[in-house]
Protein backbone atom coordinates (compact mmCIF):
# COMPACT_ATOMS: atom_id res chain seq x y z
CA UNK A 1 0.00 0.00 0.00
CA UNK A 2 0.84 3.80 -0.20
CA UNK A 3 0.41 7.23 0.16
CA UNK A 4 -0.89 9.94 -1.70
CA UNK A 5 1.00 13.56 -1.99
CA UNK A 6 -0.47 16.54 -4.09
CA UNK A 7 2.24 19.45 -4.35
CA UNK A 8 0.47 22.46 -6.02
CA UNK A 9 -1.46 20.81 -8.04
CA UNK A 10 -3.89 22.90 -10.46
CA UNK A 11 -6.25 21.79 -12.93
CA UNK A 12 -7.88 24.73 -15.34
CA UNK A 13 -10.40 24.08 -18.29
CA UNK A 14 -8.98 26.73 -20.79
CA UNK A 15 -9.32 29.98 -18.96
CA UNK A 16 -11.15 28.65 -16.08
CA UNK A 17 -9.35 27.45 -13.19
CA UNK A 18 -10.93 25.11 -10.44
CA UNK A 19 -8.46 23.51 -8.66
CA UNK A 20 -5.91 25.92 -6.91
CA UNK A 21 -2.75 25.11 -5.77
CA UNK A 22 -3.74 22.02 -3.69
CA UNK A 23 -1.13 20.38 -0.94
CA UNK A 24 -1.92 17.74 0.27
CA UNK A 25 -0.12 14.65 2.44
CA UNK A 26 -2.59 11.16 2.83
CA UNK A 27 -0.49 8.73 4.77
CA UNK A 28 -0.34 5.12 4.19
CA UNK A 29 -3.67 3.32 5.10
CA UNK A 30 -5.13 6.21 5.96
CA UNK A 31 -9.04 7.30 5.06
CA UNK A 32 -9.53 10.14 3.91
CA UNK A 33 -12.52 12.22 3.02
CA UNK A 34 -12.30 15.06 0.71
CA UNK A 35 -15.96 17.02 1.66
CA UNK A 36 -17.53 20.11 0.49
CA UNK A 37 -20.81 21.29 -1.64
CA UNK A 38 -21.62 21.06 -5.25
CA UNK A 39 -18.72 22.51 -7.38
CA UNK A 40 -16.15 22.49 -5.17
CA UNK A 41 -13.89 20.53 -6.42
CA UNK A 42 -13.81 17.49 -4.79
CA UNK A 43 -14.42 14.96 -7.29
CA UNK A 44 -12.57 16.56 -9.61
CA UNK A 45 -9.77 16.32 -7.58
CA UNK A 46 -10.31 12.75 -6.95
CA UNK A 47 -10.60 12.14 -10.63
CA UNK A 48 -7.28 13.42 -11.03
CA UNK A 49 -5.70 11.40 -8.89
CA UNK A 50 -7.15 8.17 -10.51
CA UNK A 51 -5.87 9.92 -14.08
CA UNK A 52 -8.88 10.41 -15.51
CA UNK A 53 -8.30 14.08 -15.24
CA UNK A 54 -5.06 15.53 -16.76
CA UNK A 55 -3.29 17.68 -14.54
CA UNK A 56 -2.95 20.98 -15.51
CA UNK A 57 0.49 21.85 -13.11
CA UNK A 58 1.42 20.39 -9.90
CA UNK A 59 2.89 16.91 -9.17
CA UNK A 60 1.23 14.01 -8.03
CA UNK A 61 2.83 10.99 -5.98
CA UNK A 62 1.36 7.29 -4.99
CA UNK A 63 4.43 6.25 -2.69
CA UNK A 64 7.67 7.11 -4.05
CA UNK A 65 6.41 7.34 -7.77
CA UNK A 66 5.40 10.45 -9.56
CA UNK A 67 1.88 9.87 -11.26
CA UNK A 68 1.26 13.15 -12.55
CA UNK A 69 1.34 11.88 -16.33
CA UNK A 70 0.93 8.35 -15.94
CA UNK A 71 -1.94 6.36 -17.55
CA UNK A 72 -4.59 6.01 -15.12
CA UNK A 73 -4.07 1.63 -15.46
CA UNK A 74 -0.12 2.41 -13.94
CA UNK A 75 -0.88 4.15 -11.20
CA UNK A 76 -2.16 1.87 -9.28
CA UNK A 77 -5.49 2.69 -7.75
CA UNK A 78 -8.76 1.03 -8.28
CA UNK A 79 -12.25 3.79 -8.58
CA UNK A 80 -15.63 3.12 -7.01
CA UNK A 81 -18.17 5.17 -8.84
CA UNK A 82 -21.54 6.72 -7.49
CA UNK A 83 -23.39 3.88 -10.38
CA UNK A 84 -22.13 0.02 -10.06
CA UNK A 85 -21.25 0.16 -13.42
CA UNK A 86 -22.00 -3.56 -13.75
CA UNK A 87 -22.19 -5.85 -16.80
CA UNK A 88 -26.04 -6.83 -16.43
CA UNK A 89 -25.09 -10.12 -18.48
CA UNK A 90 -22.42 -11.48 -15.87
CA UNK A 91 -22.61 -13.29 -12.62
CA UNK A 92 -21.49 -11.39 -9.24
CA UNK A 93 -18.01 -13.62 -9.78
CA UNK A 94 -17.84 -12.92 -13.56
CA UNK A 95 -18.02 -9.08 -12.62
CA UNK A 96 -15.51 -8.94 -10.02
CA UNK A 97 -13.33 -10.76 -12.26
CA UNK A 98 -13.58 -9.43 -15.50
CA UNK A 99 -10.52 -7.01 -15.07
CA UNK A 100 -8.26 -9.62 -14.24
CA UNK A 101 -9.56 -11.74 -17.07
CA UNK A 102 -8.88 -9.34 -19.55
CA UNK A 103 -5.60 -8.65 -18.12
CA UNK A 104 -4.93 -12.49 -19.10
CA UNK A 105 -4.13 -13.25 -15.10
CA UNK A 106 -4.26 -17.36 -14.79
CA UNK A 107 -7.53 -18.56 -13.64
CA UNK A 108 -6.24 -19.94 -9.97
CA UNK A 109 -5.00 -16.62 -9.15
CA UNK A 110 -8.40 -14.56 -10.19
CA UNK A 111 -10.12 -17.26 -8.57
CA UNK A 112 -8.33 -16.90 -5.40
CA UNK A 113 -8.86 -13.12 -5.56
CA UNK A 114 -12.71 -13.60 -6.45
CA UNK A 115 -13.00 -15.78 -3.19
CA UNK A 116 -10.93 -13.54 -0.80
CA UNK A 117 -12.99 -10.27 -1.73
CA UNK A 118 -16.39 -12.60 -1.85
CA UNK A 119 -14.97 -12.94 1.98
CA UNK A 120 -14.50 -9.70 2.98
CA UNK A 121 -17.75 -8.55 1.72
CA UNK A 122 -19.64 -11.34 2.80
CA UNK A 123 -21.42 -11.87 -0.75
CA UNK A 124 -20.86 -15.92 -0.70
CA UNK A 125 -24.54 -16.05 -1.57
CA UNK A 126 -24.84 -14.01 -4.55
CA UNK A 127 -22.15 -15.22 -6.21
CA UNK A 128 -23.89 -17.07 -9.10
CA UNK A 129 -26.77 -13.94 -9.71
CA UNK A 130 -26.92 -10.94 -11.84
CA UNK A 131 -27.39 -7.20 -11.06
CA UNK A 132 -30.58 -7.44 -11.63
CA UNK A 133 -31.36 -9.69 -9.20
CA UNK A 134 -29.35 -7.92 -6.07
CA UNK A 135 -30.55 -4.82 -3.90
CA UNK A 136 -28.60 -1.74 -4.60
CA UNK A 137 -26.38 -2.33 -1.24
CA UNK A 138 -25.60 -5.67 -2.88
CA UNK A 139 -24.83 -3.89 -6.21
CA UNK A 140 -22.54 -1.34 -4.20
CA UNK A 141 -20.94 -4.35 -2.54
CA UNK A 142 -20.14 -6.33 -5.58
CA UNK A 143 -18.48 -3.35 -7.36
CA UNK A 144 -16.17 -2.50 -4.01
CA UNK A 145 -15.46 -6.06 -4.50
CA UNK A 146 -14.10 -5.72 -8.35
CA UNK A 147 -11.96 -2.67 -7.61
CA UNK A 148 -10.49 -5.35 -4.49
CA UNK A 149 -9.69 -7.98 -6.52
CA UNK A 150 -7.30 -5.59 -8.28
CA UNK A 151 -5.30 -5.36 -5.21
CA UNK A 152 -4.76 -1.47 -5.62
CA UNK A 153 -2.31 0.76 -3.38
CA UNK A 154 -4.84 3.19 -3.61
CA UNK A 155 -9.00 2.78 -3.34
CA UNK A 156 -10.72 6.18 -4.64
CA UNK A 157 -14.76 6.17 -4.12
CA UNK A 158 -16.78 8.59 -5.83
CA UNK A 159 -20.01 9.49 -3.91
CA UNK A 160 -20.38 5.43 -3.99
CA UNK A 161 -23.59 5.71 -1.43
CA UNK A 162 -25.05 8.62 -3.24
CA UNK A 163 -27.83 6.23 -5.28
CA UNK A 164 -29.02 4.33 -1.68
CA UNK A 165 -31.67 4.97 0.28
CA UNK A 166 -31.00 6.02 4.36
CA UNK A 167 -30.93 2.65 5.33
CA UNK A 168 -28.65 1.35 3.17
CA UNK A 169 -26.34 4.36 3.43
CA UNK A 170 -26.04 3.39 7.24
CA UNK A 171 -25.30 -0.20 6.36
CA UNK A 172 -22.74 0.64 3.54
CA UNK A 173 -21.24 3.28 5.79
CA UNK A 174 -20.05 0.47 8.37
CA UNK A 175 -19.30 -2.09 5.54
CA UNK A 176 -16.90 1.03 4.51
CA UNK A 177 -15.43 1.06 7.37
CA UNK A 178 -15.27 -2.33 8.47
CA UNK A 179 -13.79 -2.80 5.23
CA UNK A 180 -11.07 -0.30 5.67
CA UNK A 181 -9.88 -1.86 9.00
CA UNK A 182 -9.42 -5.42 7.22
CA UNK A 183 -7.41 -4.47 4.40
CA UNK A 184 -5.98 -1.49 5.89
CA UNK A 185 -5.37 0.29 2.33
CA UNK A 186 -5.20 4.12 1.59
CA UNK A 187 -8.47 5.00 0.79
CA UNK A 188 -10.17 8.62 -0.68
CA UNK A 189 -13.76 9.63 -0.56
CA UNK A 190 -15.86 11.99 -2.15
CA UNK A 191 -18.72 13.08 -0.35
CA UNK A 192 -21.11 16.21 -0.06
CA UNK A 193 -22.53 14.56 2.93
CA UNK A 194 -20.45 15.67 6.36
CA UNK A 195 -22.05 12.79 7.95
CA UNK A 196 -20.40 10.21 5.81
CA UNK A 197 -16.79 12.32 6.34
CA UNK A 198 -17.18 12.64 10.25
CA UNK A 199 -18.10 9.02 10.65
CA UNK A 200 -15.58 7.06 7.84
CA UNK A 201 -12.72 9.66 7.96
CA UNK A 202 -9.63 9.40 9.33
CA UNK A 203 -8.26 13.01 7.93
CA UNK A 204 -10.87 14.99 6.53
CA UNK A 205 -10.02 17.55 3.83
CA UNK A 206 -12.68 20.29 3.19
CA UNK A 207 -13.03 21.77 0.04
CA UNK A 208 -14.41 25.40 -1.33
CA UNK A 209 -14.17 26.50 -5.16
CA UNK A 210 -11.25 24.88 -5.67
CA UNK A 211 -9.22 25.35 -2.47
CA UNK A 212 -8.45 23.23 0.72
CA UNK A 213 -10.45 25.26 3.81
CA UNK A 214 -9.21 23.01 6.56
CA UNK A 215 -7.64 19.23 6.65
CA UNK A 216 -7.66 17.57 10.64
CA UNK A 217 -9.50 14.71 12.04
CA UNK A 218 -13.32 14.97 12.23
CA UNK A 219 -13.65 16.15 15.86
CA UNK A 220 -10.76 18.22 15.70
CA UNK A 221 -12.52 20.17 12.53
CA UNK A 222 -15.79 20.05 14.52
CA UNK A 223 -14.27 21.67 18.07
CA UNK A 224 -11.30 23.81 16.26
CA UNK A 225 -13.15 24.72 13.01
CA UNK A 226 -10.37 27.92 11.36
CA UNK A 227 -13.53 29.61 9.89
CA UNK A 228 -17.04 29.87 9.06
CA UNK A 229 -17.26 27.63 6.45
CA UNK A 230 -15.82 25.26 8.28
CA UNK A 231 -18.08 25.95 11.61
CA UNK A 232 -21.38 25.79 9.16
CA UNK A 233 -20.32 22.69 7.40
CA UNK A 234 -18.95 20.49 9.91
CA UNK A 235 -21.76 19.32 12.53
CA UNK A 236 -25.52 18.99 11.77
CA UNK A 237 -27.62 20.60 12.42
CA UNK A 238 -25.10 23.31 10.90
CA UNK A 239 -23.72 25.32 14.09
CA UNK A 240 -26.33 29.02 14.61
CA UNK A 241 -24.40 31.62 13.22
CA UNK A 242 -25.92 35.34 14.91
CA UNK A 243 -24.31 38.59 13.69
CA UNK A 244 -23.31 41.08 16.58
CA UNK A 245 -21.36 44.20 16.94
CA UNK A 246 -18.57 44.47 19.52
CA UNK A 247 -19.15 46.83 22.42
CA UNK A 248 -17.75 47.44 25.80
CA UNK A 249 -15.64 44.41 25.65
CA UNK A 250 -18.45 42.17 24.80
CA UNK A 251 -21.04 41.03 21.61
CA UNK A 252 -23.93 42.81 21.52
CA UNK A 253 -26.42 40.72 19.77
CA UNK A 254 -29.79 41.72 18.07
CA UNK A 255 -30.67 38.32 17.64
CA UNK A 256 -30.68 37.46 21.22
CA UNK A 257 -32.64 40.72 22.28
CA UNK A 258 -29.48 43.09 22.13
CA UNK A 259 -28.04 41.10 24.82
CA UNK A 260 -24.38 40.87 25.62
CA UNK A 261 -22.32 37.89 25.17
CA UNK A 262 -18.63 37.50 26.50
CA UNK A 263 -16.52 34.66 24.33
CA UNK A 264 -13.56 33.18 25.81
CA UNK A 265 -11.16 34.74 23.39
CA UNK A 266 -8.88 38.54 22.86
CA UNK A 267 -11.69 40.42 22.23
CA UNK A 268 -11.61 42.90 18.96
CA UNK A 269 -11.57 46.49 19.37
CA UNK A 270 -15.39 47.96 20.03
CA UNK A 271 -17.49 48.59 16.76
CA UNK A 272 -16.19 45.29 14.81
CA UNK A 273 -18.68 43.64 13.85
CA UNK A 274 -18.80 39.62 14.40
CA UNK A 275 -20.06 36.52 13.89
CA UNK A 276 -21.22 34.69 16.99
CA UNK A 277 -21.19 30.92 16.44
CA UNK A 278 -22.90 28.62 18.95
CA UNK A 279 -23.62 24.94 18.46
CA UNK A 280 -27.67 23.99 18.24
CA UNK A 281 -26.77 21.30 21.51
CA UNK A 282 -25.51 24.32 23.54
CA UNK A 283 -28.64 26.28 23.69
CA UNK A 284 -30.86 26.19 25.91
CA UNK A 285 -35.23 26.88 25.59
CA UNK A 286 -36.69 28.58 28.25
CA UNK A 287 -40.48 28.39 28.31
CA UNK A 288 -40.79 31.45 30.04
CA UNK A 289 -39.04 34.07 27.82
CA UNK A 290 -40.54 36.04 24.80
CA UNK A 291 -37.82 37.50 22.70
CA UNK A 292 -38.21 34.12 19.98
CA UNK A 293 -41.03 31.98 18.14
CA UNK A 294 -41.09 28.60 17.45
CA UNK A 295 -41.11 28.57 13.52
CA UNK A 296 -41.20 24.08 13.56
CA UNK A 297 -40.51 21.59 15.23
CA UNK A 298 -38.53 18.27 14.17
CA UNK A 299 -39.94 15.46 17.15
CA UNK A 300 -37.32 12.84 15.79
CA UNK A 301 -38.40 10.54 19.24
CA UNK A 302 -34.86 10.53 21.17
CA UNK A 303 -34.09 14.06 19.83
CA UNK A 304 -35.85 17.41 19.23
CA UNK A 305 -35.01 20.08 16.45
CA UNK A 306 -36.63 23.36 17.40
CA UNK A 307 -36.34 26.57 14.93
CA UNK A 308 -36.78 29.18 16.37
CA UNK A 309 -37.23 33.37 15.05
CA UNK A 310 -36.09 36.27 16.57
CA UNK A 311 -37.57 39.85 16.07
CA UNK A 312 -35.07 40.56 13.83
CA UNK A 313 -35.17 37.54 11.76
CA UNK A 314 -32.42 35.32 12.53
CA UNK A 315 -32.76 31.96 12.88
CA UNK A 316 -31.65 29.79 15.61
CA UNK A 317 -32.06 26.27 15.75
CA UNK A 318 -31.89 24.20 19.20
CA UNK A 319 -30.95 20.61 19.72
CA UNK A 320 -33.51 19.45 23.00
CA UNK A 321 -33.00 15.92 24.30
CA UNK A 322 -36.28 15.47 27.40
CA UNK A 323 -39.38 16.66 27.33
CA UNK A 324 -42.08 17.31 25.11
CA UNK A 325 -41.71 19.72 22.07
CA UNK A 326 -42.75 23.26 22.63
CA UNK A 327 -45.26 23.70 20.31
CA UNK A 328 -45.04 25.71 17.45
CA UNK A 329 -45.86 29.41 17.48
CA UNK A 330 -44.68 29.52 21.27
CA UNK A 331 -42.89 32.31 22.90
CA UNK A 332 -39.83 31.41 24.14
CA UNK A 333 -36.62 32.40 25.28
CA UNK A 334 -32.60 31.11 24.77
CA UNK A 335 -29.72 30.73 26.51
CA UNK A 336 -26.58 29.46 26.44
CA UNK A 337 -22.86 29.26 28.48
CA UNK A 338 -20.97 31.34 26.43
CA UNK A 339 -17.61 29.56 27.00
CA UNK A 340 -19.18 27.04 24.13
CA UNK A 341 -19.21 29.67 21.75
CA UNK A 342 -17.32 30.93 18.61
CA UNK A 343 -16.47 34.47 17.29
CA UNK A 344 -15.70 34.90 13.72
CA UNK A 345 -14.50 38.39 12.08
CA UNK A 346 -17.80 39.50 9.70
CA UNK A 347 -15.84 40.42 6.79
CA UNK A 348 -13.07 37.44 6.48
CA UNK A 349 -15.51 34.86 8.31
CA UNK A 350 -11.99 33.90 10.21
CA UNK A 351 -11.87 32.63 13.39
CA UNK A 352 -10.89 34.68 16.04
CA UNK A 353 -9.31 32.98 18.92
């Protein structure tokens, strides 16, 4: 197995540029999860790495071995795409062993392959069926499977969950991982969904218009976000973001009636104008306040999502855990310890610390 290293790499499509600059390390065995919203790069990125992107500058390394302009069958990594991308005509073996087949490998060897992936994914009973016969889970399975026989240094998964429904997303999520532990290879996946990231990932690398935001380890980007984005992004329900003006050494926010609010961080000069970040578990509903409105109500059983308006329009929404749901169109008030809070600067969204 091996690592991954991007040094500067850039990808344009004639004047347009969409990948900037990227550096990147991915140790050996390690998963990581490149994450971040539609257009941001992600799978593009990914796509170079496999080769099926060319590379506009940069470098590119798998181990020791510079990839950059390598065909994407030398570089040794095998792709798992958001569709199976299975021959409908061939047997669950026949698929997972067509590439191997048509590389002329002798039949013992791609049968011994065939078996040990059959293993891993537990698919011993499907072996003799077609797609057409297996769930989409199975599908997903049996196409992990082909890119294992190959015996890749690298595994690269495109959105691979994308086409399952919830349940099977949970399922494939811990066959993912599960899978990752047993084979220990490097692995790289695309996802939009920060759920995915913060529960496969062992480095995740978040992505905006082309250019890294943050790279750590999902609860380190979760508790130490660098920035807005990052703070929104990371965590759902997406962390309440109030805007508030700094003023006699505190945040004065509208949003929570004009009320004051001391951070624990170096506190900017008075009139800067802020972001004040606070995570939807951290607030608190009191029945007997009136400065917001219950705008809806999520009752998931175990959990409660509560939205809640202010008079000035900004939306906070609370995490509630006991109780019954305060029903909607409600008076209520919020509170919160403000040592769990964030401050970002307004106009560069940065952390301030």
């Amino acid at each position: 197995m091996s690592g991954v290293t991007l040094s500067n790499v850039i990808k344009k499509y004639g004047d347009v540029q969409v990948i900037h600059g990227i550096d990147l390390e991915i140790e050996d065995g390690e998963f990581c999860v490149f994450v971040g919203p539609s257009g941001c790069g992600k799978s593009t990125l990914l796509r170079m790495v496999a080769g099926l992107e060319e590379t506009t500058s940069g470098q590119i390394n798998i181990g020791a071995r510079d990839v950059t302009r390598a065909d994407p069958s030398d570089r040794g990594v095998a792709m798992v795409f958001q569709t199976y991308a299975l021959y409908p005509h061939m047997t669950v073996k026949e698929n997972m062993g067509f590439g191997l087949r048509m590389n002329k490998h002798p039949k013992a060897e791609i049968d011994a392959k065939v078996a040990e992936a059959t293993r891993i994914l537990k698919l011993e009973p499907y072996l003799d069926r077609k797609p057409a016969a297996l769930s989409g889970g199975q599908r997903q399975r049996v196409s992990i499977g082909r890119a294992i026989v190959r015996g890749p240094e690298v595994f690269l998964f495109d959105e691979p969950l994308s086409n399952l429904d919830a349940e099977l997303r949970v399922e494939m999520r811990v066959e993912i991982a599960r899978l990752h532990k047993e084979i220990g290879a490097t692995m790289i996946y695309v996802t939009h969904d920060q759920v995915e990231a913060m529960t496969l990932a062992d480095k995740i690398v978040v992505l905006r218009a082309g250019v890294i935001e943050q790279v750590g380890a999902p609860l380190e980007l979760y508790r130490d976000p660098d920035n807005r984005f990052v703070a929104g992004f990371i965590g759902s329900p997406s962390m309440n973001f109030l805007n508030g003006t700094v003023q006699g050494g505190a945040v004065q926010v509208p949003g929570l009636g004009g009320a004051g609010v001391k951070p624990p961080v170096q506190m900017p000069a008075d009139g800067t104008a802020v972001i004040l970040g606070v995570r939807p578990q951290h607030i608190t509903v009191d029945e007997g306040g009136d400065t917001h409105t219950v705008e809806l109500t999520e009752s998931l059983g175990g959990v409660s999502y509560m939205y809640l308006n202010s008079a000035n329009g900004d939306r906070i929404i609370v995490e509630a855990h006991e109780g019954d749901p305060v029903p909607e169109g409600s008076k209520v008030g919020v509170s919160f310890d403000a040592a769990q809070s964030m401050l970002f600067d307004a106009r560069s969204e940065a952390r301030i610390r």
